[in-house]
PDB file of N, CA and C in Angstrom:
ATOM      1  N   UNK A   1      99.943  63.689  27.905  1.00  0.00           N
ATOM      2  CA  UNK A   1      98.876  64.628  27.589  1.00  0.00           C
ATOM      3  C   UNK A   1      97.585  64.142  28.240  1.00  0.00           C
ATOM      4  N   UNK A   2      96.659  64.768  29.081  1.00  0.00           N
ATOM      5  CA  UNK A   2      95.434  64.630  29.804  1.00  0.00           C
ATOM      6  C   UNK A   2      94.350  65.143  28.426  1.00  0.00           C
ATOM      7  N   UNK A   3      93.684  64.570  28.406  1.00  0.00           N
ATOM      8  CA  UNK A   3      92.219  65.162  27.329  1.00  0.00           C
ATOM      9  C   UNK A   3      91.445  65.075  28.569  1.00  0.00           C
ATOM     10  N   UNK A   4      90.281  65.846  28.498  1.00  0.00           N
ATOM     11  CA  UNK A   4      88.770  65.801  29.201  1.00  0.00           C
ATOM     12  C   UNK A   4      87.531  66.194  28.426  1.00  0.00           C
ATOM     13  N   UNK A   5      86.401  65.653  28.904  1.00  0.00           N
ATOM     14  CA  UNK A   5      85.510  66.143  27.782  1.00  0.00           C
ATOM     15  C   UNK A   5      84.601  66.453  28.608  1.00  0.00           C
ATOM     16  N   UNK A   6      83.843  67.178  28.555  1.00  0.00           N
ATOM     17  CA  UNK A   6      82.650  68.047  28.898  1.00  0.00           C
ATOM     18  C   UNK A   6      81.404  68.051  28.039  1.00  0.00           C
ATOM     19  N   UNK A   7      80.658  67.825  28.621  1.00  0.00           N
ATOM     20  CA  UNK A   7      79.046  67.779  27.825  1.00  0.00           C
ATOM     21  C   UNK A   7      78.037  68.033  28.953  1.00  0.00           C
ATOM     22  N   UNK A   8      76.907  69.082  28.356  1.00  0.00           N
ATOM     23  CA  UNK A   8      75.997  69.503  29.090  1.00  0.00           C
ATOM     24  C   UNK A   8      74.801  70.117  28.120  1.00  0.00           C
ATOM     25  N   UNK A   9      73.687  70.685  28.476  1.00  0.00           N
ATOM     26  CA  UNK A   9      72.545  71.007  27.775  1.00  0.00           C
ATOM     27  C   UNK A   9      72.188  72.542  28.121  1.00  0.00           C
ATOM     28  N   UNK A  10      72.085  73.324  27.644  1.00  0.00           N
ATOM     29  CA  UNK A  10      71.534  74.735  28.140  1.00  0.00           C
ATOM     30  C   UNK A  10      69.941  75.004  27.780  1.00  0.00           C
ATOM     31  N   UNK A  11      69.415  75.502  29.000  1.00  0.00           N
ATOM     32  CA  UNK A  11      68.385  76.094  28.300  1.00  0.00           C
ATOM     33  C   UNK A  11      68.356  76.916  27.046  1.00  0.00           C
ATOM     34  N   UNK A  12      66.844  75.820  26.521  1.00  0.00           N
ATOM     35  CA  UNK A  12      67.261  77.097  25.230  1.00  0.00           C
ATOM     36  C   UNK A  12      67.210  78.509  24.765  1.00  0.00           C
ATOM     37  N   UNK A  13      66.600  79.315  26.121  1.00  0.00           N
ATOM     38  CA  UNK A  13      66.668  80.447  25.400  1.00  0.00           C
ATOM     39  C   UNK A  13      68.021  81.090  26.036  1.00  0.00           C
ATOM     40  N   UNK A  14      68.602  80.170  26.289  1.00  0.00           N
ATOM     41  CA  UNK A  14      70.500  80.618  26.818  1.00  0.00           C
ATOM     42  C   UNK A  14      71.099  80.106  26.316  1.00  0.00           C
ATOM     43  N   UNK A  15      71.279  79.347  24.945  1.00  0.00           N
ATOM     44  CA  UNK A  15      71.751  78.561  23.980  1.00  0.00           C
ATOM     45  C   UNK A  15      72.692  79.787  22.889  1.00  0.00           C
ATOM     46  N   UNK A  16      71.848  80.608  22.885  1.00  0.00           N
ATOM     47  CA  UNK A  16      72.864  81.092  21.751  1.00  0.00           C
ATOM     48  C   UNK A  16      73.859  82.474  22.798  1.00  0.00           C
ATOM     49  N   UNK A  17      73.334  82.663  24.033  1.00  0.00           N
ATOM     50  CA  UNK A  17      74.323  83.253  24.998  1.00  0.00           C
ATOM     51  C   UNK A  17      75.269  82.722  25.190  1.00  0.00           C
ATOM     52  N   UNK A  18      75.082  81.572  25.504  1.00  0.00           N
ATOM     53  CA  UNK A  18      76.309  80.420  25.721  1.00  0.00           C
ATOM     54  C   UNK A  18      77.201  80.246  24.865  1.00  0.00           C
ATOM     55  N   UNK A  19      76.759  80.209  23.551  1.00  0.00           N
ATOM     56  CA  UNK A  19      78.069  80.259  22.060  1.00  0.00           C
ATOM     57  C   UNK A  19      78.311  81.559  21.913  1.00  0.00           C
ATOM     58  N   UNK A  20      78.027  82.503  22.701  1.00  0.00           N
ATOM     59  CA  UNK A  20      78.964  83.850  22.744  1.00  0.00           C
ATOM     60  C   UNK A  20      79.833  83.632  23.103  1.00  0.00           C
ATOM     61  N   UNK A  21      79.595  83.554  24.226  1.00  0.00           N
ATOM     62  CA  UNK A  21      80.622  83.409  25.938  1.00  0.00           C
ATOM     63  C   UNK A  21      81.548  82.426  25.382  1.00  0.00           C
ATOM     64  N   UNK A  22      81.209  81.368  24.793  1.00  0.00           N
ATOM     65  CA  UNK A  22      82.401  80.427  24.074  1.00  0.00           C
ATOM     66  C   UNK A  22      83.561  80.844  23.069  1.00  0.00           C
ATOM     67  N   UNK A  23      82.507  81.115  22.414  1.00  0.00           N
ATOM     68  CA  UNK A  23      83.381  82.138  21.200  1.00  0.00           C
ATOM     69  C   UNK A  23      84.187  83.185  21.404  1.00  0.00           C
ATOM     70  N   UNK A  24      84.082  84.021  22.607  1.00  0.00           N
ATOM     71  CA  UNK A  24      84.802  85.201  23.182  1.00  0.00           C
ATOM     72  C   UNK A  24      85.969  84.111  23.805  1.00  0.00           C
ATOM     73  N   UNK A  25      86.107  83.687  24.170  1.00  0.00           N
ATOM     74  CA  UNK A  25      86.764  82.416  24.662  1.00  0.00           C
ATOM     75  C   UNK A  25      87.937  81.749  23.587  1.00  0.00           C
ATOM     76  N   UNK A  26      87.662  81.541  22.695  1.00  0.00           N
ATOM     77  CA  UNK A  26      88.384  81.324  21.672  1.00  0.00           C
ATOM     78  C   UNK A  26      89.244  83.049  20.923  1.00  0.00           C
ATOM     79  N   UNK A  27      88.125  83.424  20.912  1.00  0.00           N
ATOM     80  CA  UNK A  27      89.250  84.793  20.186  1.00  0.00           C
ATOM     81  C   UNK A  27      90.047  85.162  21.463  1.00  0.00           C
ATOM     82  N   UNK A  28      90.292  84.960  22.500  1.00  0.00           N
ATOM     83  CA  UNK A  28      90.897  85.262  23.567  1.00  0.00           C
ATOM     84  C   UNK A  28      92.111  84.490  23.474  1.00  0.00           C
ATOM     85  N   UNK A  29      91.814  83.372  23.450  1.00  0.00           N
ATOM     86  CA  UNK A  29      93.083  82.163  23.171  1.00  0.00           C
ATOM     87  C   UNK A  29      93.594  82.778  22.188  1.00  0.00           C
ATOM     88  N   UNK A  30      92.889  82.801  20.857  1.00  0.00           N
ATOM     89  CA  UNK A  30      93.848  83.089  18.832  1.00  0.00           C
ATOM     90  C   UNK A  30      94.497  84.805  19.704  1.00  0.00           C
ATOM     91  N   UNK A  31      94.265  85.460  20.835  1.00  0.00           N
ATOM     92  CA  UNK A  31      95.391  86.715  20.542  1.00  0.00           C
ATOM     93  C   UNK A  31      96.447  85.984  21.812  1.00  0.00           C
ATOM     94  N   UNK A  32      96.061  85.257  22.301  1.00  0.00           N
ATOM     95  CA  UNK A  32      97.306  85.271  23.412  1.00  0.00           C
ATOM     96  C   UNK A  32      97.749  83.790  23.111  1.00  0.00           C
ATOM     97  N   UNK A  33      97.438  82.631  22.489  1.00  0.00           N
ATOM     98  CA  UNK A  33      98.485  81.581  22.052  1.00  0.00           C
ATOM     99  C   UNK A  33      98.921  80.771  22.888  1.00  0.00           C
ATOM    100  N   UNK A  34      98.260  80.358  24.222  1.00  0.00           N
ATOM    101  CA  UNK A  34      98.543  79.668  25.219  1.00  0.00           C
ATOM    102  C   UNK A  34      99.496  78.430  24.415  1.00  0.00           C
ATOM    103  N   UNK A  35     100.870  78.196  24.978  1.00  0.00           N
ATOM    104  CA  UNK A  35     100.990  76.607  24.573  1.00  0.00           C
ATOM    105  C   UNK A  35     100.825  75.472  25.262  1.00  0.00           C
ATOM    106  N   UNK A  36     100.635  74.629  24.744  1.00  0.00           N
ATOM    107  CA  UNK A  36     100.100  73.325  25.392  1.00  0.00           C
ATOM    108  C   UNK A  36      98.912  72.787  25.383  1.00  0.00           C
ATOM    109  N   UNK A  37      98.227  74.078  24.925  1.00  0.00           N
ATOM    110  CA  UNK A  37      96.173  73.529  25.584  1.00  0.00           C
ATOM    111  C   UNK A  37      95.877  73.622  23.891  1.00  0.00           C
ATOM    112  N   UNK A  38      94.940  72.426  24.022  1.00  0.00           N
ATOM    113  CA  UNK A  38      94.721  71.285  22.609  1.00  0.00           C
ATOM    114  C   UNK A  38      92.862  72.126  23.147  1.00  0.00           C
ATOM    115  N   UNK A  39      92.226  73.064  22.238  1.00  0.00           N
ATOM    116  CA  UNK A  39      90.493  73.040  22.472  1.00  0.00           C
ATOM    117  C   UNK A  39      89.945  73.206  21.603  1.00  0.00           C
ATOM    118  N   UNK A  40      88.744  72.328  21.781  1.00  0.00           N
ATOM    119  CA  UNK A  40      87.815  72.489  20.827  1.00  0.00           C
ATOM    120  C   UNK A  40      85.986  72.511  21.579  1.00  0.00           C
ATOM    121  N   UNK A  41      85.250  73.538  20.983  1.00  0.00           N
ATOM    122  CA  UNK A  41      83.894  73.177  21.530  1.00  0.00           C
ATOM    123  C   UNK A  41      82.987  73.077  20.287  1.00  0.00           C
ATOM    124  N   UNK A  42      81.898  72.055  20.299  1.00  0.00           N
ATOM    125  CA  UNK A  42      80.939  71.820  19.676  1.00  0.00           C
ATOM    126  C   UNK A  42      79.767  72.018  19.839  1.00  0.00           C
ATOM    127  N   UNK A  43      78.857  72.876  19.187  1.00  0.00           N
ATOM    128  CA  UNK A  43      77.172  72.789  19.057  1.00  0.00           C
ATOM    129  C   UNK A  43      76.673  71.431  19.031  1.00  0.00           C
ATOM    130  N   UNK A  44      76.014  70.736  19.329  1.00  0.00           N
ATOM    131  CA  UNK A  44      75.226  69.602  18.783  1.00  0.00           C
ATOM    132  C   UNK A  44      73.926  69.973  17.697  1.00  0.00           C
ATOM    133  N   UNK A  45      73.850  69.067  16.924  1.00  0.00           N
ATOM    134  CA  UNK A  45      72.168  69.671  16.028  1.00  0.00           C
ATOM    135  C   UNK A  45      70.978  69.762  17.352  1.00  0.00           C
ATOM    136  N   UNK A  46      70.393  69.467  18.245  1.00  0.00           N
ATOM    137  CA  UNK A  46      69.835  69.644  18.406  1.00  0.00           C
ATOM    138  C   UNK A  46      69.901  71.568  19.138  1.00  0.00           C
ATOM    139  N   UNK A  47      70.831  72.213  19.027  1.00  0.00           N
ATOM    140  CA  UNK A  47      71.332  73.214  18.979  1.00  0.00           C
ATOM    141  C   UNK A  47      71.407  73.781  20.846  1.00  0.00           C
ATOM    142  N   UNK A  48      71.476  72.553  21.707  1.00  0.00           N
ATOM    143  CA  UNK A  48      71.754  73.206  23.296  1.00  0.00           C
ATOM    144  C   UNK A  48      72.225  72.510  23.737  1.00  0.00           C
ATOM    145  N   UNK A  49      72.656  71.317  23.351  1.00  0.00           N
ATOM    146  CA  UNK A  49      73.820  69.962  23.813  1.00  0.00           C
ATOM    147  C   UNK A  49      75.430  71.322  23.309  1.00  0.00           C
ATOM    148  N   UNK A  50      76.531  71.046  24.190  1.00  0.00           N
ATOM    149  CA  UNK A  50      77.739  71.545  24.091  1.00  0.00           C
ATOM    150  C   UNK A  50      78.479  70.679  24.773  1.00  0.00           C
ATOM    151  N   UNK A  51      79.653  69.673  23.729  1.00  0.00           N
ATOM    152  CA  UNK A  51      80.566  69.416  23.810  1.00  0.00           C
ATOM    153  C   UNK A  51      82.141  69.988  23.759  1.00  0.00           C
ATOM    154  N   UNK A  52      82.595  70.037  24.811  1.00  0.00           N
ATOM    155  CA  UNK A  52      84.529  70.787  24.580  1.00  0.00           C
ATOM    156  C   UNK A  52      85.039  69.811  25.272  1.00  0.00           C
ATOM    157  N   UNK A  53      85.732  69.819  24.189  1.00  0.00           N
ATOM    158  CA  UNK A  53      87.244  68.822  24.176  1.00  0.00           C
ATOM    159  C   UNK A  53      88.494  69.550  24.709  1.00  0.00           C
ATOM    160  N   UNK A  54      89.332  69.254  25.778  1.00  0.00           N
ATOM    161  CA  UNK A  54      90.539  69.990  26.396  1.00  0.00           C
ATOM    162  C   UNK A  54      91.485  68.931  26.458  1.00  0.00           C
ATOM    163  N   UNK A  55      92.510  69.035  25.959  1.00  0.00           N
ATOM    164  CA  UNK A  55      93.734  68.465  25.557  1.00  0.00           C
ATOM    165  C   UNK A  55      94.789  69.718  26.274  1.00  0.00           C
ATOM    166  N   UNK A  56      95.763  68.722  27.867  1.00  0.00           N
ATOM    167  CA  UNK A  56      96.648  69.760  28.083  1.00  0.00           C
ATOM    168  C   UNK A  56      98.433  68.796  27.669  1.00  0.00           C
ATOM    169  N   UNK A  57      99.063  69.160  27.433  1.00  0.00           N
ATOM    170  CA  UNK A  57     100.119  68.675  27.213  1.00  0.00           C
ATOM    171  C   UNK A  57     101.264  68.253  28.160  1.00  0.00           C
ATOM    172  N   UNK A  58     100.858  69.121  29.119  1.00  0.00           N
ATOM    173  CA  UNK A  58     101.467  69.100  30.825  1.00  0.00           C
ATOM    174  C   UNK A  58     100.423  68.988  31.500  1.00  0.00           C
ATOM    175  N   UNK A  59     100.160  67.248  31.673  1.00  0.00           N
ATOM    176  CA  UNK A  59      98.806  67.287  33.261  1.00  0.00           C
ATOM    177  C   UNK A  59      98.311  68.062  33.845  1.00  0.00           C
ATOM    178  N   UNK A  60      99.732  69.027  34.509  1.00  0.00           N
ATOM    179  CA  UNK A  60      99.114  69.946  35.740  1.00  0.00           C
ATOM    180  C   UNK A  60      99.173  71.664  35.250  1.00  0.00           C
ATOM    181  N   UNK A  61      99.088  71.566  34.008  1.00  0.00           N
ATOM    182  CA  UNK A  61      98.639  72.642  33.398  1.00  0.00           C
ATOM    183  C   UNK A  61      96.955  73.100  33.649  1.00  0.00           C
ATOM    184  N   UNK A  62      96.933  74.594  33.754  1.00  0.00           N
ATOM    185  CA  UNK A  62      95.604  74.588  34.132  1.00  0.00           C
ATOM    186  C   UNK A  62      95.550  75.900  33.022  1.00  0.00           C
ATOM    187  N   UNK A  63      95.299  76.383  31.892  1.00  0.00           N
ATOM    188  CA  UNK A  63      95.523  77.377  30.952  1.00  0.00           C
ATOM    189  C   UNK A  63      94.121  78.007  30.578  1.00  0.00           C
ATOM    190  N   UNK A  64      93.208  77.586  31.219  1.00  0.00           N
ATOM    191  CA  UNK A  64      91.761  78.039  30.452  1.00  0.00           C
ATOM    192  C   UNK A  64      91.195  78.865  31.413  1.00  0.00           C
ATOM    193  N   UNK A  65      91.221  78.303  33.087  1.00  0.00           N
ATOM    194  CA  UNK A  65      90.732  78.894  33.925  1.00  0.00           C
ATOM    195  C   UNK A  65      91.081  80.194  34.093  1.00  0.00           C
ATOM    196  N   UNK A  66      91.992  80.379  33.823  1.00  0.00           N
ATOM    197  CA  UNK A  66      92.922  81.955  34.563  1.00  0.00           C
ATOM    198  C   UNK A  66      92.217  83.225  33.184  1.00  0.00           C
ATOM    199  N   UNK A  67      91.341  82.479  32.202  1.00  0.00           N
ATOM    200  CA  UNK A  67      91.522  83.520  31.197  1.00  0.00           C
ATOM    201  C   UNK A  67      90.248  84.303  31.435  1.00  0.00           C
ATOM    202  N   UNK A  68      90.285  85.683  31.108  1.00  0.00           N
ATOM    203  CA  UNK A  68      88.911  86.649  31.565  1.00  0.00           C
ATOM    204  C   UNK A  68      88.047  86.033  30.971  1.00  0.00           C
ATOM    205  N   UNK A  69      87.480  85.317  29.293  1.00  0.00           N
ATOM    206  CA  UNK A  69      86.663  84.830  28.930  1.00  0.00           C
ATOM    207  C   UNK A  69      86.035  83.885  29.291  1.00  0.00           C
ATOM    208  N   UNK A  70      87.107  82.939  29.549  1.00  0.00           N
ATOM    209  CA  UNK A  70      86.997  81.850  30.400  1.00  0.00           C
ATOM    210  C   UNK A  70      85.560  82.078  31.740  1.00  0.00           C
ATOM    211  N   UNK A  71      86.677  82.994  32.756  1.00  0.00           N
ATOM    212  CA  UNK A  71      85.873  83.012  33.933  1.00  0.00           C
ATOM    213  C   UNK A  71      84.540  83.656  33.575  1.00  0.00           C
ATOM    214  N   UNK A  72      84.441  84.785  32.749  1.00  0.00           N
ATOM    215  CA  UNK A  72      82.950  85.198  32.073  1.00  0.00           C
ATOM    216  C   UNK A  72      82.429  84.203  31.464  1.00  0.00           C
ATOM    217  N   UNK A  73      82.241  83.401  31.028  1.00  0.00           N
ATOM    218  CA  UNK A  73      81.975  82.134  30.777  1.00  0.00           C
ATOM    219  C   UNK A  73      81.532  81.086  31.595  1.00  0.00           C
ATOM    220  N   UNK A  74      82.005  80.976  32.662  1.00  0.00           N
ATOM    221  CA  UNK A  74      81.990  80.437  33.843  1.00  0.00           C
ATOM    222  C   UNK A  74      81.053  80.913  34.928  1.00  0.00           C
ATOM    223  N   UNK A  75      81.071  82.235  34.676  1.00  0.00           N
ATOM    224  CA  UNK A  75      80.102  83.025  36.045  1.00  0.00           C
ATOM    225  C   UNK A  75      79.075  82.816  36.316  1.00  0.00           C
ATOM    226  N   UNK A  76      77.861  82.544  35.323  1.00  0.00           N
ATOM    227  CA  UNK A  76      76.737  81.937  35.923  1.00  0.00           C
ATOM    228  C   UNK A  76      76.719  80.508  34.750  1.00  0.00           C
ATOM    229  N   UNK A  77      77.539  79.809  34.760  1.00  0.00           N
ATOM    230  CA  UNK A  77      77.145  78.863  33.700  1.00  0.00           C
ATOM    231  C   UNK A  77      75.855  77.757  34.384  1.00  0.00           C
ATOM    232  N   UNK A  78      75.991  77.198  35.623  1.00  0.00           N
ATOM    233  CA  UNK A  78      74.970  76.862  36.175  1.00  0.00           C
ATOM    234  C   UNK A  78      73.444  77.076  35.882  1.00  0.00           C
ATOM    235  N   UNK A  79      73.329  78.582  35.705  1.00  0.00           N
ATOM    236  CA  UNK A  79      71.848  79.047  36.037  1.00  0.00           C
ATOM    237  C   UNK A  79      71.515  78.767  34.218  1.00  0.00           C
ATOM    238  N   UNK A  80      72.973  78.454  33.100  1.00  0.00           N
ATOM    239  CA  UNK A  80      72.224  78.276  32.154  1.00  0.00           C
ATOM    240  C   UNK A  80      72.253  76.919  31.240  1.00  0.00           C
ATOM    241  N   UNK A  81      72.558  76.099  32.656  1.00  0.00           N
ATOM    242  CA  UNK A  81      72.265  74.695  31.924  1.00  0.00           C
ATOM    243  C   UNK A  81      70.770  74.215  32.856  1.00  0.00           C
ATOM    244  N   UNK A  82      70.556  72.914  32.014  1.00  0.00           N
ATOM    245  CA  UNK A  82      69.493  72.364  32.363  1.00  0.00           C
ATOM    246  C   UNK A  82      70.207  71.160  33.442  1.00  0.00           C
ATOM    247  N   UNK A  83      71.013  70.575  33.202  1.00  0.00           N
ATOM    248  CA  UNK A  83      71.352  69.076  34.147  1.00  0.00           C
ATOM    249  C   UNK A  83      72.802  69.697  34.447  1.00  0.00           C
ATOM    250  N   UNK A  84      72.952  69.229  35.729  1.00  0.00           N
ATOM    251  CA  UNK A  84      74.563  69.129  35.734  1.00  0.00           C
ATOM    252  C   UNK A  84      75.395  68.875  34.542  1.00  0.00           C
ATOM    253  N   UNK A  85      76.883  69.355  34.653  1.00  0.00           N
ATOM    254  CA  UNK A  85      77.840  69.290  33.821  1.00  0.00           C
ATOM    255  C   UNK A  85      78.528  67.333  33.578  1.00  0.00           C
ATOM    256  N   UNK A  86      78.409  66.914  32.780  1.00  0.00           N
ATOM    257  CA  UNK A  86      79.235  65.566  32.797  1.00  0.00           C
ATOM    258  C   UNK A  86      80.856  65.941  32.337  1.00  0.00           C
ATOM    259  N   UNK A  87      81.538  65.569  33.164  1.00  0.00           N
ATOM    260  CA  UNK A  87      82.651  65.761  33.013  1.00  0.00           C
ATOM    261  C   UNK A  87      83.425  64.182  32.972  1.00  0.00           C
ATOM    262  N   UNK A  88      84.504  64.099  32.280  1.00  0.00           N
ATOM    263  CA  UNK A  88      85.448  62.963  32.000  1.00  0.00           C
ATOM    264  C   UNK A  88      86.806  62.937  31.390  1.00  0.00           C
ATOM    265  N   UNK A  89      87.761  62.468  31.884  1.00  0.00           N
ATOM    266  CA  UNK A  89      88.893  62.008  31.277  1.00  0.00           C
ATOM    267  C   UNK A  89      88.779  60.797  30.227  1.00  0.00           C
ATOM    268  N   UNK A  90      89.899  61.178  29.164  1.00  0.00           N
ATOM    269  CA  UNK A  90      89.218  59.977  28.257  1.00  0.00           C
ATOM    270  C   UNK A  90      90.884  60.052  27.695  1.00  0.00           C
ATOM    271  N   UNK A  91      91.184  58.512  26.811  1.00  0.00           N
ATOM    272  CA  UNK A  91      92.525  58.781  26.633  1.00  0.00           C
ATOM    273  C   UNK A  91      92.321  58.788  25.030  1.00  0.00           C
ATOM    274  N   UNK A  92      92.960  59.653  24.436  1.00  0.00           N
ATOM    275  CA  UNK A  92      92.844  59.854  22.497  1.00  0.00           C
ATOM    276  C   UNK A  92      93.664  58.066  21.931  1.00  0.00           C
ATOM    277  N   UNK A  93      92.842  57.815  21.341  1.00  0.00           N
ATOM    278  CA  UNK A  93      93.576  56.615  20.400  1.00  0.00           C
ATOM    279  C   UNK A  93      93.580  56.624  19.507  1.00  0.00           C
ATOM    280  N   UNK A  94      93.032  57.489  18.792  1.00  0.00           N
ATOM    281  CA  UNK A  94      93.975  57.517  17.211  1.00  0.00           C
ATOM    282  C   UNK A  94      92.755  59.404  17.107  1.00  0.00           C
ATOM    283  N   UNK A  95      93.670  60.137  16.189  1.00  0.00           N
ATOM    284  CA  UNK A  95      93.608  61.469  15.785  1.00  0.00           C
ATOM    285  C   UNK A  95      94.198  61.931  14.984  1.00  0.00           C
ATOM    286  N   UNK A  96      92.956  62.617  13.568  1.00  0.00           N
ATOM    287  CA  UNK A  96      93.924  63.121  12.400  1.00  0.00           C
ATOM    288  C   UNK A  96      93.720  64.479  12.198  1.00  0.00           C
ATOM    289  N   UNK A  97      94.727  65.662  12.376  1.00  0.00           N
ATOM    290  CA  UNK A  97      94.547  66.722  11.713  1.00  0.00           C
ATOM    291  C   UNK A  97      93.919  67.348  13.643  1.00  0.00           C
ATOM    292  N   UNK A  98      93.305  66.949  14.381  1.00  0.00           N
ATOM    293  CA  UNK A  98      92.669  67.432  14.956  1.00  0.00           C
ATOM    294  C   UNK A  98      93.574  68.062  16.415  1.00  0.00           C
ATOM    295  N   UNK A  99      94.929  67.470  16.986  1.00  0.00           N
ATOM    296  CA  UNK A  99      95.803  67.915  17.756  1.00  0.00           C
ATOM    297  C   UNK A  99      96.954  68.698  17.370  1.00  0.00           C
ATOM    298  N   UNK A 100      96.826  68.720  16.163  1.00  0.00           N
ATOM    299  CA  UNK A 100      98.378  69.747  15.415  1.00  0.00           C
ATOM    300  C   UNK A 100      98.709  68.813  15.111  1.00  0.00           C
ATOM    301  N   UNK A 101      98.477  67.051  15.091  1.00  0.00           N
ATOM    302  CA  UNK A 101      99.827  66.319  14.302  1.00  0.00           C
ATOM    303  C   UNK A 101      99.718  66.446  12.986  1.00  0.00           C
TER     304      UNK A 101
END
């Protein structure tokens, strides 16, 4: 299983656009049930930090990109962050409740 994590900052008056576009994103996944892809995204309190967690089960699974929300999501995400995207692989060492086990 590959995890990656993502963290970035949005401007704030594109902060609560951005947890649309996320959220459409998720009800997209709960009707179509992709298997394999482990996601989760987080608000931070300071309310424009966004953390998502992607867990694929097959490495060369790619299950998020191909989805319409997804890519609407994606289309100008640039113009609504403040810093580049930090992106990383990271390996899970211990997890409760949070992957389906």
């Amino acid at each position: 299983m590959s995890t990656h994590i993502i963290r970035y900052e949005t401007k704030p008056d594109r902060a609560d656009e951005n947890q649309l576009l996320v959220e459409a994103v998720f009800e997209q996944l709960k009707a179509e049930r992709p298997e394999g892809l482990h996601y989760a995204t987080f608000r931070m309190e300071d309310g424009v930090s966004f953390v998502h967690i992607v867990g694929y089960d097959d490495d060369d699974a790619d299950l998020l990109r191909p989805l319409t929300a997804f890519k609407a999501f994606q289309q100008d995400a640039a113009d609504r962050m403040i810093a580049p995207v930090q992106r990383g692989s990271a390996t899970v060492v211990g997890s409760y409740g949070f992957f389906g086990e």
